[in-house]
Structure formats: structure tokens, C-alpha cells
Protein backbone atom coordinates (compact mmCIF):
# COMPACT_ATOMS: atom_id res chain seq x y z
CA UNK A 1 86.30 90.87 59.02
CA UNK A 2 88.74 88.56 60.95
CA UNK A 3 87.17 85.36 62.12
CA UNK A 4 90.25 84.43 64.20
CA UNK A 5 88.25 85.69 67.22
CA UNK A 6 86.68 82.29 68.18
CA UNK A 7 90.47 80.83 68.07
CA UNK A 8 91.35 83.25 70.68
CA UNK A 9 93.33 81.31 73.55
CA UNK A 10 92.45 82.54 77.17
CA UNK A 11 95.82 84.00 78.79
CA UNK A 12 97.85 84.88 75.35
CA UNK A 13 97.28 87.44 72.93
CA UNK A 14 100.29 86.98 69.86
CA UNK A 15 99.96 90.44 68.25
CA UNK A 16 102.84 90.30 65.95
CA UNK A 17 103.18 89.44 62.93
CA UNK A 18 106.88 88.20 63.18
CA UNK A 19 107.96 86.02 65.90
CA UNK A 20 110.98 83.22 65.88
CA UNK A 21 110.70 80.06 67.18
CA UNK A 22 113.76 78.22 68.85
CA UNK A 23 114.52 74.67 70.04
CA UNK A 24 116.90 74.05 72.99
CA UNK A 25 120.11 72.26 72.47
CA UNK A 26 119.18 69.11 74.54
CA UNK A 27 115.50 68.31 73.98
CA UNK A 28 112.54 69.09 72.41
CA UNK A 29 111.97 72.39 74.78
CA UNK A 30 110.95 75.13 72.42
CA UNK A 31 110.30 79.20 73.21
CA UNK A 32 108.45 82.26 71.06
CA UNK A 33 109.81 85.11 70.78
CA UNK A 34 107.98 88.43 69.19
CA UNK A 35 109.40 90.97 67.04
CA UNK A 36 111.50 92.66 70.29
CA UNK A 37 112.79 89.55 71.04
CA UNK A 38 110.81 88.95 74.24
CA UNK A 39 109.68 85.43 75.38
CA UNK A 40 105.75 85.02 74.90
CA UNK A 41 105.11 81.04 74.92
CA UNK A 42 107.41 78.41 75.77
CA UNK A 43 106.69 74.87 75.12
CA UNK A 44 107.92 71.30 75.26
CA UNK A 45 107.22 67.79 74.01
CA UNK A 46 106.86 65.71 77.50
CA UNK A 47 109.07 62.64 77.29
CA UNK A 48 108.23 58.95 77.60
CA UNK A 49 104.24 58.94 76.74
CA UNK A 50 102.46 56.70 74.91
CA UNK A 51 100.28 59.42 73.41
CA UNK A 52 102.85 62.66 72.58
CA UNK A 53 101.68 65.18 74.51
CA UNK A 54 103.01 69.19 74.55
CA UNK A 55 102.46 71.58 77.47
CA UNK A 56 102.61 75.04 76.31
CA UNK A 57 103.09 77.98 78.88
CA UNK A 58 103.36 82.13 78.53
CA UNK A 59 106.80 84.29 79.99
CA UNK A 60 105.30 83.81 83.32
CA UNK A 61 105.45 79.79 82.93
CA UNK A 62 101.18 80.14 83.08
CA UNK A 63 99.56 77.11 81.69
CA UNK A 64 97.96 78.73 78.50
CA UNK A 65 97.41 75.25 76.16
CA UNK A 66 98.53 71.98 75.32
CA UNK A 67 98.65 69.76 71.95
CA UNK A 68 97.66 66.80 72.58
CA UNK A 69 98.43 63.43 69.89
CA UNK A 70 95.26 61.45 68.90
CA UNK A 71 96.93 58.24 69.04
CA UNK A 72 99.73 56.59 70.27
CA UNK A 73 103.14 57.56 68.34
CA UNK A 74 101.49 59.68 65.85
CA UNK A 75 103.33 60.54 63.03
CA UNK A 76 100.91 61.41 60.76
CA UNK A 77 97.76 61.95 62.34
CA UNK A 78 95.83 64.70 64.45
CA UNK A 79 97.07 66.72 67.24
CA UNK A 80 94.04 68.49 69.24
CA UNK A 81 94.91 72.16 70.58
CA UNK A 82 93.30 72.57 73.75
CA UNK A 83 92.90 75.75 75.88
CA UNK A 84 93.92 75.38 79.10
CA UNK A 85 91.76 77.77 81.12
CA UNK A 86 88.73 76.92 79.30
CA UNK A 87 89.57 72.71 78.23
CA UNK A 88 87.82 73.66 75.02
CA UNK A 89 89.49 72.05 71.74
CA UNK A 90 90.77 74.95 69.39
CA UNK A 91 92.15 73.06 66.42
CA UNK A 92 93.11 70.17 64.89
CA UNK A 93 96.49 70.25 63.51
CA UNK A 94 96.03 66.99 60.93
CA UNK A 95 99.73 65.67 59.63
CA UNK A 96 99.81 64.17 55.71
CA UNK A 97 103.01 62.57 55.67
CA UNK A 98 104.27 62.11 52.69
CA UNK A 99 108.12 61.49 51.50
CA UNK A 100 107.72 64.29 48.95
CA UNK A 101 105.11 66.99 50.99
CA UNK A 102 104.88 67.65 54.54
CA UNK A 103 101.44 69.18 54.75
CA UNK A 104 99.60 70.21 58.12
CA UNK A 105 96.19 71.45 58.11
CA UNK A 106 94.67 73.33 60.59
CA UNK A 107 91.11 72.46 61.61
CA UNK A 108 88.52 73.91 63.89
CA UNK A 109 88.21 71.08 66.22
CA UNK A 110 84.10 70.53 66.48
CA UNK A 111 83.07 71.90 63.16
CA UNK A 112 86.57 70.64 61.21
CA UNK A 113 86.50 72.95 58.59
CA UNK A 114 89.76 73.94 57.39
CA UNK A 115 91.50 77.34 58.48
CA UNK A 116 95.10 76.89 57.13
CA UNK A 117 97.15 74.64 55.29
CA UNK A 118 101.07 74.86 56.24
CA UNK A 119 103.21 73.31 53.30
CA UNK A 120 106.95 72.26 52.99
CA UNK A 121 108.14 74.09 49.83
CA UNK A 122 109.61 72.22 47.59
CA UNK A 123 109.69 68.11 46.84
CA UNK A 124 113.29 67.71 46.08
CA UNK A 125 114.18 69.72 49.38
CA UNK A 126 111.59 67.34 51.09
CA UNK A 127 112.94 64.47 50.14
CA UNK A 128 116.60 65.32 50.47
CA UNK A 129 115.82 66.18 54.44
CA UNK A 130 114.17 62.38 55.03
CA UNK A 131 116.57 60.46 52.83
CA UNK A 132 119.67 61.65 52.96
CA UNK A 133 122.33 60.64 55.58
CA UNK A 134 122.64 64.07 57.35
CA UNK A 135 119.37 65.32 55.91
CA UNK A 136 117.80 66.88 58.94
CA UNK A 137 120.65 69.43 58.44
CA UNK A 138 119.15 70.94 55.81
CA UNK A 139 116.28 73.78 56.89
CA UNK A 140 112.53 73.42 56.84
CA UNK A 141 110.55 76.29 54.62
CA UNK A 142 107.34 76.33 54.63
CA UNK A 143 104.45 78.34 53.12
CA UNK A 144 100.94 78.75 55.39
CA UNK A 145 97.77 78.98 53.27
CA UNK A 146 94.33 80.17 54.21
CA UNK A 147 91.17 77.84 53.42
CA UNK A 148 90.89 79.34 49.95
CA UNK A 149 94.77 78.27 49.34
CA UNK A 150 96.09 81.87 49.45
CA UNK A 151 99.29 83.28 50.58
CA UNK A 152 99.18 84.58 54.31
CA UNK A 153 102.75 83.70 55.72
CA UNK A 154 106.19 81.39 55.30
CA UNK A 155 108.08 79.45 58.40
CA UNK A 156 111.57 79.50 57.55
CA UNK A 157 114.03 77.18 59.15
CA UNK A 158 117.56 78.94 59.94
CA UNK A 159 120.72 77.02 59.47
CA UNK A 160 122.20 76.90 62.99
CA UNK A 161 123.02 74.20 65.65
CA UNK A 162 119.31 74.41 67.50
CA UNK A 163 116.26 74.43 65.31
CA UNK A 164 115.31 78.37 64.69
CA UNK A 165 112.30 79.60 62.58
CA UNK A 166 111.09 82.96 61.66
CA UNK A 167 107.00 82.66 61.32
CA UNK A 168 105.73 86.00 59.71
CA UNK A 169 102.23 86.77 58.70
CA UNK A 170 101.42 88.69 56.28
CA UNK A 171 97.35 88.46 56.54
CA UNK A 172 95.58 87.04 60.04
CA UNK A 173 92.45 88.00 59.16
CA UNK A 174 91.37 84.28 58.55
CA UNK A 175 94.04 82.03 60.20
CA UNK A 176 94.28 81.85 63.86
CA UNK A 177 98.03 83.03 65.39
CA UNK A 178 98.46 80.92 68.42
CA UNK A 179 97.88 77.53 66.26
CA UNK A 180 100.10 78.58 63.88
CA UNK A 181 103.27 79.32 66.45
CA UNK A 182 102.61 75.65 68.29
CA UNK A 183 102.23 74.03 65.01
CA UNK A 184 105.79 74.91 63.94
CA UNK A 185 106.70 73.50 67.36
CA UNK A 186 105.03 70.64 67.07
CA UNK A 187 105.99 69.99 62.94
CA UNK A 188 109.92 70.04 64.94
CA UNK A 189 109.65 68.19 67.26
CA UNK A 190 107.28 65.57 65.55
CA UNK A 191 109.10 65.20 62.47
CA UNK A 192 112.61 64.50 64.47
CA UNK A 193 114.21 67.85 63.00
């Protein structure tokens, strides 16, 4: 039985199970698109705030939910997803950093049990991308894990001259779509890719 259900976000239903994410050329301005190739969430990291904040909106620019930073220039901290028709937290996306491991967890934001884990693959790759000179060239891959530490999906970074990633999910039965597409948002634009 899915328990994704209570992480439904009012206004957006993400039904796929592939959908690529891509950054603009200029900023931190991100879109979704499903399988077909059609828009279905757009969002953007506002500029020149204490506390990072990202508005997120559906094709019909509708206000659908935000992450919001927990502190002030948060690198590795919390971000709180938060509904925008109903201003109830979602999730927690928490941010490990480590030189080595990106990790993000995804949290239920009152209870704060874990739902997902989204991990950079590979240490030598990770450390390549924050040491190196022209590092952030190199693509972001990463592997999303239910609770239990299981398999249910990859984000793959595309070699190209604005950020792209291609999210698929192989099993939503226990980790929450929308969360999932703003967190590799979010991981880009937080991590200075």
C-alpha cells in the first residue's frame, strides 16, 4: 500500500515516473518536464535573501509550494517543503555535506521519520566535482533510497551547458514524488552546480 498519500501537494499531481529537470542558462530558474516533454512545475531560487528561499509554481505559473532554508546560508542543513494552498510543512529535505558524499534525506516534517535518502554515487566522482578546478563540469548521479535503504530511482546529471537531470522511479509506493523533483532542484542550485 503506498503511503505517499499524506505527501500529496494540493494543485500538482506528478504521475510519471520519468521526468527531466533543467536549469536556465542565467540563474538558478529551474522547470519539470514529464515523460511527453510538457512543463509541470517550474521553480527558482529567489536572489539576495538571507534565508534561501525557492518558489515553486505548476504550467499555469499557480503557486503550488515553496522550500524554504532553516537558517541563514544553509549549506548543509534543512530545507522545509511547504504546501502552498494548505501552509502545511511536507518534508524536510536535511543536507549532510560531506567532501566525499552528498547525502539528502527526506523527512516528514512533524513526525521526522525518514522517507528517502538521495545519494551522490560514487566518492572519487564526489570529490573530483568540489576539488577540482573545473569540477562542477563533471555530472551529478545520484541514487534515491527508501527508509529501508532500497533501490527506488537514480537522478542523473547530463553533460550539457545548463544543468539537465533525468529523475526516474522505479517504485513510489513509499517515497513521495513532488519532494523528490524539488529536491534535485534544490541539491543544484544549493550545491553551486
Amino acid at each position: 500500500m503506498s503511503t505517499t498519500g499524506k505527501y500529496d501537494i494540493q494543485g500538482i499531481a506528478l504521475t510519471d515516473d520519468t521526468y527531466t529537470v533543467e536549469q536556465s542558462l542565467v540563474r538558478n530558474k529551474y522547470k519539470a518536464m514529464d515523460a511527453a516533454g510538457n512543463v509541470v512545475l517550474r521553480g527558482k531560487q529567489q536572489m539576495f535573501k538571507l534565508k534561501e528561499k525557492f518558489p515553486f509554481v505548476d504550467a499555469d505559473d499557480n503557486e503550488v509550494f515553496e522550500v524554504n532554508a532553516g537558517g541563514i546560508i544553509d549549506v548543509a542543513g534543512n530545507y522545509v517543503l511547504t504546501d502552498s494552498q494548505t501552509g502545511e510543512d511536507v518534508v524536510v529535505l536535511d543536507n549532510d555535506y560531506s567532501i566525499l558524499q552528498d547525502t539528502w534525506k527526506v523527512r516528514d516534517a512533524q513526525t521526522e521519520e525518514k522517507l528517502a535518502e538521495i545519494n551522490s554515487r560514487g566518492a572519487m566522482v564526489t570529490l573530483a566535482r568540489n576539488v577540482l578546478p573545473f569540477g562542477h563540469w563533471i555530472p551529478h548521479k545520484y541514487e534515491i533510497t527508501d527508509q529501508n535503504g532500497d533501490h527506488v530511482g537514480n537522478i542523473d546529471g547530463q553533460f550539457s551547458l545548463k544543468d539537465r537531470y533525468e529523475i526516474t522511479i522505479d517504485d513510489a509506493s513509499s517515497v513521495p514524488k513532488e519532494p523528490i523533483i524539488a529536491a534535485a532542484m534544490v541539491i543544484d542550485a544549493i550545491q553551486g552546480n
